[in-house]
Protein backbone atom coordinates (compact mmCIF):
# COMPACT_ATOMS: atom_id res chain seq x y z
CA UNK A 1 101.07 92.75 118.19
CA UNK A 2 98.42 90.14 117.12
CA UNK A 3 98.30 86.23 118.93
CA UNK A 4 99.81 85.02 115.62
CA UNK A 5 103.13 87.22 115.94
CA UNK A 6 103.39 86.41 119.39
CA UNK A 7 102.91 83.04 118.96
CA UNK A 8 105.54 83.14 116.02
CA UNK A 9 108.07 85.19 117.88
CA UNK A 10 107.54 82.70 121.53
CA UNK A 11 108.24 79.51 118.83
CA UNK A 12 111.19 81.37 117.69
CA UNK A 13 110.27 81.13 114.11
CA UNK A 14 111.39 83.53 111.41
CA UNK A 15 109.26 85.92 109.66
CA UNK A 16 108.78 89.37 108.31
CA UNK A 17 105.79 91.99 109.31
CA UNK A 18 104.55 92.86 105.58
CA UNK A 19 101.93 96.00 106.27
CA UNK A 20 100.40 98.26 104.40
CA UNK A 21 96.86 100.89 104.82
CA UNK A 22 93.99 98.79 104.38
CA UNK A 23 90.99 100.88 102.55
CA UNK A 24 87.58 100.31 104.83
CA UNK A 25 86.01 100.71 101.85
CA UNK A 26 87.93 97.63 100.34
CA UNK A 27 86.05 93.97 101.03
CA UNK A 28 88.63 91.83 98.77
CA UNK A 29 91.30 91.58 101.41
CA UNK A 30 93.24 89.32 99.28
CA UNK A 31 93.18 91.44 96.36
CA UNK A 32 93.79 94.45 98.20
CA UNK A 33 96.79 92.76 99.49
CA UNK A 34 98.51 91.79 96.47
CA UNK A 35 97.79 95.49 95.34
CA UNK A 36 99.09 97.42 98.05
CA UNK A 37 102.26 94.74 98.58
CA UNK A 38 103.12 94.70 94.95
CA UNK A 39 103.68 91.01 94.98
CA UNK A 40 102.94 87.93 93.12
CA UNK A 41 99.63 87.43 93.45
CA UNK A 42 99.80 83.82 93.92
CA UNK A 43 102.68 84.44 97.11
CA UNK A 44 99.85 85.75 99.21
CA UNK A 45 97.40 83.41 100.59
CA UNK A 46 94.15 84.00 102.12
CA UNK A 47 92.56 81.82 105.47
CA UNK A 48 88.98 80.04 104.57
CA UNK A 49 87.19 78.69 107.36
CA UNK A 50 85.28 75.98 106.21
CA UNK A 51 82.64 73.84 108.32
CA UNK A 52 81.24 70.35 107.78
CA UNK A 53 77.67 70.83 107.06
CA UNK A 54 76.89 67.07 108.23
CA UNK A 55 78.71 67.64 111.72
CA UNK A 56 77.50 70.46 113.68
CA UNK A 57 80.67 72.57 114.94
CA UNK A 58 83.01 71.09 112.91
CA UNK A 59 85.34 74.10 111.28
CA UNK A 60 88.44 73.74 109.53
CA UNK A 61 91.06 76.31 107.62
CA UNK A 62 91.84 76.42 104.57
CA UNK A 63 94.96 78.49 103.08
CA UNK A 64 94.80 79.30 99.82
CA UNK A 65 96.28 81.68 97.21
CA UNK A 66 94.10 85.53 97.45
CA UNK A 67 93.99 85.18 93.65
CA UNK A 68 92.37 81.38 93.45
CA UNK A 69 88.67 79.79 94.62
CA UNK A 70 88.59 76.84 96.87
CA UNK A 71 87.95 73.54 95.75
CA UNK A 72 85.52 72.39 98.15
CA UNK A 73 85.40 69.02 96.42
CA UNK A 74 89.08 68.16 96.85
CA UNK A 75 89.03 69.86 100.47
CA UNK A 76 86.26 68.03 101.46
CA UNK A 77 88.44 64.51 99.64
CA UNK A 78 90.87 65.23 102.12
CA UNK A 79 89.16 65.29 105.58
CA UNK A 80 86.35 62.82 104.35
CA UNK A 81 84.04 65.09 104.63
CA UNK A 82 80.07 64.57 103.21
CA UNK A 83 79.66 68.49 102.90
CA UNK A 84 82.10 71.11 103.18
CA UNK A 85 80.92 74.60 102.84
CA UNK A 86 82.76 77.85 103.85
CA UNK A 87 81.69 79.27 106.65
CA UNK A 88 79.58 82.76 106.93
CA UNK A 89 81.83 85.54 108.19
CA UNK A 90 80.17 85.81 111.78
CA UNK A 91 80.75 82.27 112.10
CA UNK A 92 84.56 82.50 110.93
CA UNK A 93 85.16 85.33 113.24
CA UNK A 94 83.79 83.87 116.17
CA UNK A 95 85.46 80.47 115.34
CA UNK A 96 89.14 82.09 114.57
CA UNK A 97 88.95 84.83 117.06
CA UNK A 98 90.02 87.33 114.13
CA UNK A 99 87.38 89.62 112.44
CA UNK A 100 87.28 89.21 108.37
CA UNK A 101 89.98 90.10 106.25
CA UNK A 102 92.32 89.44 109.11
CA UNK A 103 92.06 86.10 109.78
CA UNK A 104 95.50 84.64 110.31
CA UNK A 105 96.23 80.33 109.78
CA UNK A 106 97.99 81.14 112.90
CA UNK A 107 96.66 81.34 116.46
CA UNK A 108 93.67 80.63 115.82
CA UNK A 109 91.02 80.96 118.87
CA UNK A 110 90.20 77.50 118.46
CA UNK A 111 92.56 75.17 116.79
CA UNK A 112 91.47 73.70 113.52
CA UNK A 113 92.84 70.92 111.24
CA UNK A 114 94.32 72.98 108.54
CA UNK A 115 95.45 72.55 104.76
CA UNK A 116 97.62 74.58 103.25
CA UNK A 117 97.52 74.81 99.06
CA UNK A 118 100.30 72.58 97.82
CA UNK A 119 100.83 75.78 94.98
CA UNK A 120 102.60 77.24 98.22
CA UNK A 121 105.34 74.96 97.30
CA UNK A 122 106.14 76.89 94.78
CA UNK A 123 107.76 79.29 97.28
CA UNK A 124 110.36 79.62 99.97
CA UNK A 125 107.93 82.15 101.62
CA UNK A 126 104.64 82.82 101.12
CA UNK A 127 102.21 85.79 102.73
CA UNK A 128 99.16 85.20 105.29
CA UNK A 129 97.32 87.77 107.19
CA UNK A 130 98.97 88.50 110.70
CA UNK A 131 95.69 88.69 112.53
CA UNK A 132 94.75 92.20 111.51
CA UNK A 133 93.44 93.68 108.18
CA UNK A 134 96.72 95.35 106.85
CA UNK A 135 98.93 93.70 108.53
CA UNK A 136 100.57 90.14 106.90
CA UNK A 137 103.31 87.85 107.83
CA UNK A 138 105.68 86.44 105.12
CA UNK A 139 107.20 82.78 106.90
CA UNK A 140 108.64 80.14 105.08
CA UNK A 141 106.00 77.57 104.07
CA UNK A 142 107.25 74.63 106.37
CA UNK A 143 107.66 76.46 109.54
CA UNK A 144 103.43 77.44 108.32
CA UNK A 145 103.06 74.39 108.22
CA UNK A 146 104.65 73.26 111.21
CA UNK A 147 103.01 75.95 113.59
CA UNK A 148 99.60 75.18 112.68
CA UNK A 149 100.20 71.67 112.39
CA UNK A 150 99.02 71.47 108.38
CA UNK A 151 99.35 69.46 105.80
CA UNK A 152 99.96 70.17 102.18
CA UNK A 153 97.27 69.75 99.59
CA UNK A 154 95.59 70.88 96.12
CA UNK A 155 92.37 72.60 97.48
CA UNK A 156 92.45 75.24 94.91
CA UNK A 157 91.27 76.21 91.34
């Protein structure tokens, strides 16, 4: 079990282990995801940790479809930030507590304000990485957004 199923399961919130064998030689987790699941590729999101270049230490997450780019212009609009850029993958790692291509928007190591693409909406569930490369959770979009305390936004293109 990863912290975000435990944490899911301790809230009592429903969702469904999605997993499949991730290829080591693979580095477009996403992609590889909506592959191996067989789903619509805009269903699965990916986590972005983005930092404020202006503020030292100041990280947020961004959940976005595997399939789309972040806007960092309309993130940035929505946190007031001066510079957004995403973050380097050391720096995500060590921020989230989850190595690359397993980052999950839930349970985070350190918790982050969060924004979740309003094209989830589009959905009853959508699919995020469960804290482990391989493994993804598919939850209902509001109880997402509930558990990591995120609002709803158009950060992506």
């Amino acid at each position: 079990m990863t912290p975000a199923i435990n944490l899911l399961k301790k809230n009592k919130i429903n969702f469904k282990i999605l997993s499949f064998e991730h290829d080591k030689n693979n580095s477009s987790y996403g992609i590889e995801a909506v592959e191996k699941l067989n789903q619509n590729p805009l269903k699965i999101f990916k986590t972005l940790i983005v930092k404020d270049v202006s503020l030292k230490n100041n990280y947020f997450t961004a959940v976005i479809p595997a399939v789309k780019r972040l806007n960092l212009k309309l993130f940035s609009k929505e946190f007031n930030l001066k510079k957004a850029e995403i973050s380097n993958p050391d720096e995500a790692s060590r921020i989230t507590g989850y190595i690359v291509g397993g980052i999950s928007p839930v349970s985070q190591k350190k918790k982050l304000k969060t924004i979740i693409d309003s094209s989830a909406l589009d959905f009853e569930t959508i699919i995020v990485s469960a804290g482990k490369r391989g493994l993804e959770i598919e939850i209902s979009v509001l109880d997402l957004s509930k558990i990591t305390n995120a609002k709803l936004a158009e950060i992506s293109e």
